[in-house]
N, C-alpha and C. Protein backbone atom coordinates (compact mmCIF):
# COMPACT_ATOMS: atom_id res chain seq x y z
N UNK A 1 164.27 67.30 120.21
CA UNK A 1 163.01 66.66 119.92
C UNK A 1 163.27 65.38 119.16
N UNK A 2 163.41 64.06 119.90
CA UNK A 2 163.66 63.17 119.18
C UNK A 2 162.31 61.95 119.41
N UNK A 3 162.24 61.33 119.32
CA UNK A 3 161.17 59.86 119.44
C UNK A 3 160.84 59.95 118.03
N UNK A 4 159.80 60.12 117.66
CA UNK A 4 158.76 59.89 116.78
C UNK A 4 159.02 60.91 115.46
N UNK A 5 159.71 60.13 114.29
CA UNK A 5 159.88 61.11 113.15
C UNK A 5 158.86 61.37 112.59
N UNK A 6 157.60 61.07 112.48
CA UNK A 6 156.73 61.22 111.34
C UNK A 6 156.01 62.37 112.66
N UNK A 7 155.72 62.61 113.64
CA UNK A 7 155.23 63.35 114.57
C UNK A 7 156.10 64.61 114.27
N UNK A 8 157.45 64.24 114.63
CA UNK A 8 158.32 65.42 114.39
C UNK A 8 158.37 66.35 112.89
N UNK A 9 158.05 65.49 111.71
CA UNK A 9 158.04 66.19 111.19
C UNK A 9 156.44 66.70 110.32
N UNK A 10 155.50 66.62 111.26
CA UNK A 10 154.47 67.09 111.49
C UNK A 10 154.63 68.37 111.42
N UNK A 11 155.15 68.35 112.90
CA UNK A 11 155.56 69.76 113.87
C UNK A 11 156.81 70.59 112.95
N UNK A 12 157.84 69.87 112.80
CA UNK A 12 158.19 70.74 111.83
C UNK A 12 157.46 71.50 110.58
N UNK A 13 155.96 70.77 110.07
CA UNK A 13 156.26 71.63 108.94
C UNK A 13 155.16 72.61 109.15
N UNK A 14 154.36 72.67 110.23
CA UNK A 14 153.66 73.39 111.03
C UNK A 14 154.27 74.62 111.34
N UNK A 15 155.56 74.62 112.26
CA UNK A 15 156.81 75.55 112.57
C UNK A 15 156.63 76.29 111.45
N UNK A 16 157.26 75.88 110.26
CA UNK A 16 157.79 76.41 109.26
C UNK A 16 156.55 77.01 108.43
N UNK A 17 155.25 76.35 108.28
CA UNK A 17 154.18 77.43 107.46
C UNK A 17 153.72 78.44 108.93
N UNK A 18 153.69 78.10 109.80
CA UNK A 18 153.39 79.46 111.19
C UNK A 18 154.55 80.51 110.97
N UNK A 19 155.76 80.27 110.81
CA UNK A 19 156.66 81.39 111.03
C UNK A 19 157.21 81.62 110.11
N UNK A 20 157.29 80.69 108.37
CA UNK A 20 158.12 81.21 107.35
C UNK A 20 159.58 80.82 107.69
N UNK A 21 159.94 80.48 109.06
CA UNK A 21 161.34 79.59 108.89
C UNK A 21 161.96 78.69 108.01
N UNK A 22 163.71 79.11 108.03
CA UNK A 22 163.95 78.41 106.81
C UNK A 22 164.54 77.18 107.86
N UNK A 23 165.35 76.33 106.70
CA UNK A 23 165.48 75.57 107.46
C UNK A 23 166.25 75.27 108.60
N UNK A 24 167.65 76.43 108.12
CA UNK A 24 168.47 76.54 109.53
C UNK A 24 167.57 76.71 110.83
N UNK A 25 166.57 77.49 110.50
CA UNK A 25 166.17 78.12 111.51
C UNK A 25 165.13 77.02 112.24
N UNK A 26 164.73 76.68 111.48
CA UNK A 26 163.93 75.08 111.95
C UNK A 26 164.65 74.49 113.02
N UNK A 27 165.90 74.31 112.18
CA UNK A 27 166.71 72.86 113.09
C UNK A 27 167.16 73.36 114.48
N UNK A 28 167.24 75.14 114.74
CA UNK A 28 168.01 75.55 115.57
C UNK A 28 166.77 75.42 116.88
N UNK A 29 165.57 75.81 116.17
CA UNK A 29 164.68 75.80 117.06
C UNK A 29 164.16 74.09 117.93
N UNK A 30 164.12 73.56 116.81
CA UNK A 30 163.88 72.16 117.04
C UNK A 30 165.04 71.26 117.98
N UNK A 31 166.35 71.96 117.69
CA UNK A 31 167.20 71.11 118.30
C UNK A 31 167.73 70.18 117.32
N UNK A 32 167.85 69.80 116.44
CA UNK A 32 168.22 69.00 115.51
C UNK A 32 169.32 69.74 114.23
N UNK A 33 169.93 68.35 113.49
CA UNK A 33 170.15 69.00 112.35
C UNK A 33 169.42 69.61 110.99
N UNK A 34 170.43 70.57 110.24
CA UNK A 34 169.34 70.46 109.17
C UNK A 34 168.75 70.04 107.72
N UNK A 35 169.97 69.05 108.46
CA UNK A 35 169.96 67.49 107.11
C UNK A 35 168.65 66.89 107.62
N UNK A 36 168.49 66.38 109.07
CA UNK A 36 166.99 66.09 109.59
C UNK A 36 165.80 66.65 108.99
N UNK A 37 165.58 67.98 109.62
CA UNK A 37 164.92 68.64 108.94
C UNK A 37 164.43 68.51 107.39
N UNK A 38 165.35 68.60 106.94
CA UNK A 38 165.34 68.18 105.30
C UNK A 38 164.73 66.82 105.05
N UNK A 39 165.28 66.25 105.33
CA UNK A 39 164.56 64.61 105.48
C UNK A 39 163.82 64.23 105.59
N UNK A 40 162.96 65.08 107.08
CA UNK A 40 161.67 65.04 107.52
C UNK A 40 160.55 65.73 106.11
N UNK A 41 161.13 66.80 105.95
CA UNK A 41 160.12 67.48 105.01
C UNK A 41 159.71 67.27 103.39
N UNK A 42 161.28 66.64 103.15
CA UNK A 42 160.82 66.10 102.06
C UNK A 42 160.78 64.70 101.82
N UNK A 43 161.05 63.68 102.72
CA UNK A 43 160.60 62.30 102.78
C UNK A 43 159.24 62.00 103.32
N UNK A 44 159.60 62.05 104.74
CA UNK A 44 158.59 61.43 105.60
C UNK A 44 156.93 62.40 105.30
N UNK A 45 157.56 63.81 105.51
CA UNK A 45 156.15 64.51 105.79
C UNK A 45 155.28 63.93 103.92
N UNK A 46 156.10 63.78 102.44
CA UNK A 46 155.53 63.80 101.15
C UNK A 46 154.72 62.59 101.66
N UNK A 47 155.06 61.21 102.40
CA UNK A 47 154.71 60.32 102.05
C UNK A 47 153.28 60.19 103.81
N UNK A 48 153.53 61.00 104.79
CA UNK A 48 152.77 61.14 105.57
C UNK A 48 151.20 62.17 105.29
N UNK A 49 151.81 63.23 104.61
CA UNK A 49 150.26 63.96 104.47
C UNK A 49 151.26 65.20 103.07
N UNK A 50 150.63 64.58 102.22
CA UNK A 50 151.47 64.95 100.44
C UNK A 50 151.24 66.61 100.40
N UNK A 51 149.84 66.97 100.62
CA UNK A 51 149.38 68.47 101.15
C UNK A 51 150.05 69.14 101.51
N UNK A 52 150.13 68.54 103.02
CA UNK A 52 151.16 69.59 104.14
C UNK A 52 152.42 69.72 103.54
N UNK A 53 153.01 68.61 102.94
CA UNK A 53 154.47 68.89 102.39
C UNK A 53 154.41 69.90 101.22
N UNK A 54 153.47 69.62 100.40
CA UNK A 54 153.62 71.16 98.79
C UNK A 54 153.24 72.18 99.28
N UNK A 55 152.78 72.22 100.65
CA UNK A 55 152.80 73.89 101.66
C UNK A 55 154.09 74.17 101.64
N UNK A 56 154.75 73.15 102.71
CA UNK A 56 156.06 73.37 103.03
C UNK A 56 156.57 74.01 101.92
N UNK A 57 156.80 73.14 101.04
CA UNK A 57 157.87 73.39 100.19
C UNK A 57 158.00 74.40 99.19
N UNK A 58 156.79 74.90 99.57
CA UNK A 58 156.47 76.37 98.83
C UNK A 58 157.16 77.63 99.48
N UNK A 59 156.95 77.33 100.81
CA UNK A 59 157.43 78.20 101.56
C UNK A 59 159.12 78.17 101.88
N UNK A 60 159.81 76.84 101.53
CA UNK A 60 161.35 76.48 101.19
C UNK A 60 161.69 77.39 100.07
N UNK A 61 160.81 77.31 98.96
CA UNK A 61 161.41 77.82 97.87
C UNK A 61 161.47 78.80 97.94
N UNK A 62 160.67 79.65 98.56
CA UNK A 62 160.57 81.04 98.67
C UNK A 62 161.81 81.14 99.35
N UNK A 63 161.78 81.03 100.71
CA UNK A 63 163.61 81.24 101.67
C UNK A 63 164.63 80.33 100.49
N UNK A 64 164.48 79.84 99.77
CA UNK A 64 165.79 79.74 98.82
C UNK A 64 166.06 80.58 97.95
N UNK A 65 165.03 81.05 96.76
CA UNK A 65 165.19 82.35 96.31
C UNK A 65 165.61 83.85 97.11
N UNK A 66 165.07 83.75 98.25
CA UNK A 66 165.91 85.16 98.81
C UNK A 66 166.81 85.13 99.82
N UNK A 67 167.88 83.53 99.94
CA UNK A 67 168.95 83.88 100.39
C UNK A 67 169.97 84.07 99.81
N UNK A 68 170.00 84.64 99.16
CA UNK A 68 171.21 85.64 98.08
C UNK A 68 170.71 87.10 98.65
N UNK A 69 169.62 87.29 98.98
CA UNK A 69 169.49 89.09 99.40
C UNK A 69 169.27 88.82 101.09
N UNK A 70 169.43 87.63 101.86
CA UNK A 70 169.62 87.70 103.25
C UNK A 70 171.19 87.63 103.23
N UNK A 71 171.89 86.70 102.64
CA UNK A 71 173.51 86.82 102.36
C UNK A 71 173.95 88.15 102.51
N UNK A 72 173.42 88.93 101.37
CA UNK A 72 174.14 90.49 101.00
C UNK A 72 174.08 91.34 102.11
N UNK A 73 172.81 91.13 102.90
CA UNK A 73 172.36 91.50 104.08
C UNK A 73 173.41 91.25 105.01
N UNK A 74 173.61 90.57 104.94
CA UNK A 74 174.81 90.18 106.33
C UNK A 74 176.20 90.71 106.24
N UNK A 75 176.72 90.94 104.90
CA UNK A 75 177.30 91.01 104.70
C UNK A 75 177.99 92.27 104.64
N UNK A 76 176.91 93.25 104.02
CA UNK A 76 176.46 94.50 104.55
C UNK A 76 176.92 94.69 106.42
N UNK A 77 175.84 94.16 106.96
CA UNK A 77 176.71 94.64 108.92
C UNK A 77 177.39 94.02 109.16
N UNK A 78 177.94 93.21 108.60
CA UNK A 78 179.04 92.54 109.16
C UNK A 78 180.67 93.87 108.33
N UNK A 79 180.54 94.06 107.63
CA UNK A 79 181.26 95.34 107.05
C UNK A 79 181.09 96.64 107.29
N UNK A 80 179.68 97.18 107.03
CA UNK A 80 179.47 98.62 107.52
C UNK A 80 178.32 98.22 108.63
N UNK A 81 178.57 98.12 109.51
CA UNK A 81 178.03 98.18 110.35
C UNK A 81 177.17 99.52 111.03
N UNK A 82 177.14 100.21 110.89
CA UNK A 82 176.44 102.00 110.95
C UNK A 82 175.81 102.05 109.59
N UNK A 83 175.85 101.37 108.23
CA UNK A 83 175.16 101.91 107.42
C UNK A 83 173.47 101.24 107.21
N UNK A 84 173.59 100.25 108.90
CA UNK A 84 171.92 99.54 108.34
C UNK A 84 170.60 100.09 109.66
């Protein structure tokens, strides 16, 4: 999804309050990186519609606080795999 960044990251931050995606998961869906992503959400989208972005970024902080218990998670089946 490339042309139009301020469009794109519209849609990105739409994505992300509809599904709670973090940002890997953004970029994977979108096709992009997730330095982009990042960029989009906290540059373009603060200075395009200030609102939509302190949504976003509410919902960032949240997937930043609990990837330390998605980590452990993985880490978990990736080791015992039968115990999840």
């Amino acid at each position: 999804m490339k042309g139009n960044p301020e469009e794109r990251a519209a849609r990105l931050a739409e994505y992300i309050l509809e599904t709670g995606a973090t940002v890997r998961g953004a970029a994977m869906q979108f096709g992009i990186s997730k330095s982009t992503v990042h960029k989009d959400i906290t540059s373009r989208l603060r200075r395009l519609n200030p609102a939509l972005a302190r949504q976003v970024r509410t919902v960032l902080a949240k997937n930043k606080a609990e990837r330390h218990l998605r980590g452990g998670d993985a880490t978990r089946r990736k080791y015992h795999p039968d115990s999840v």
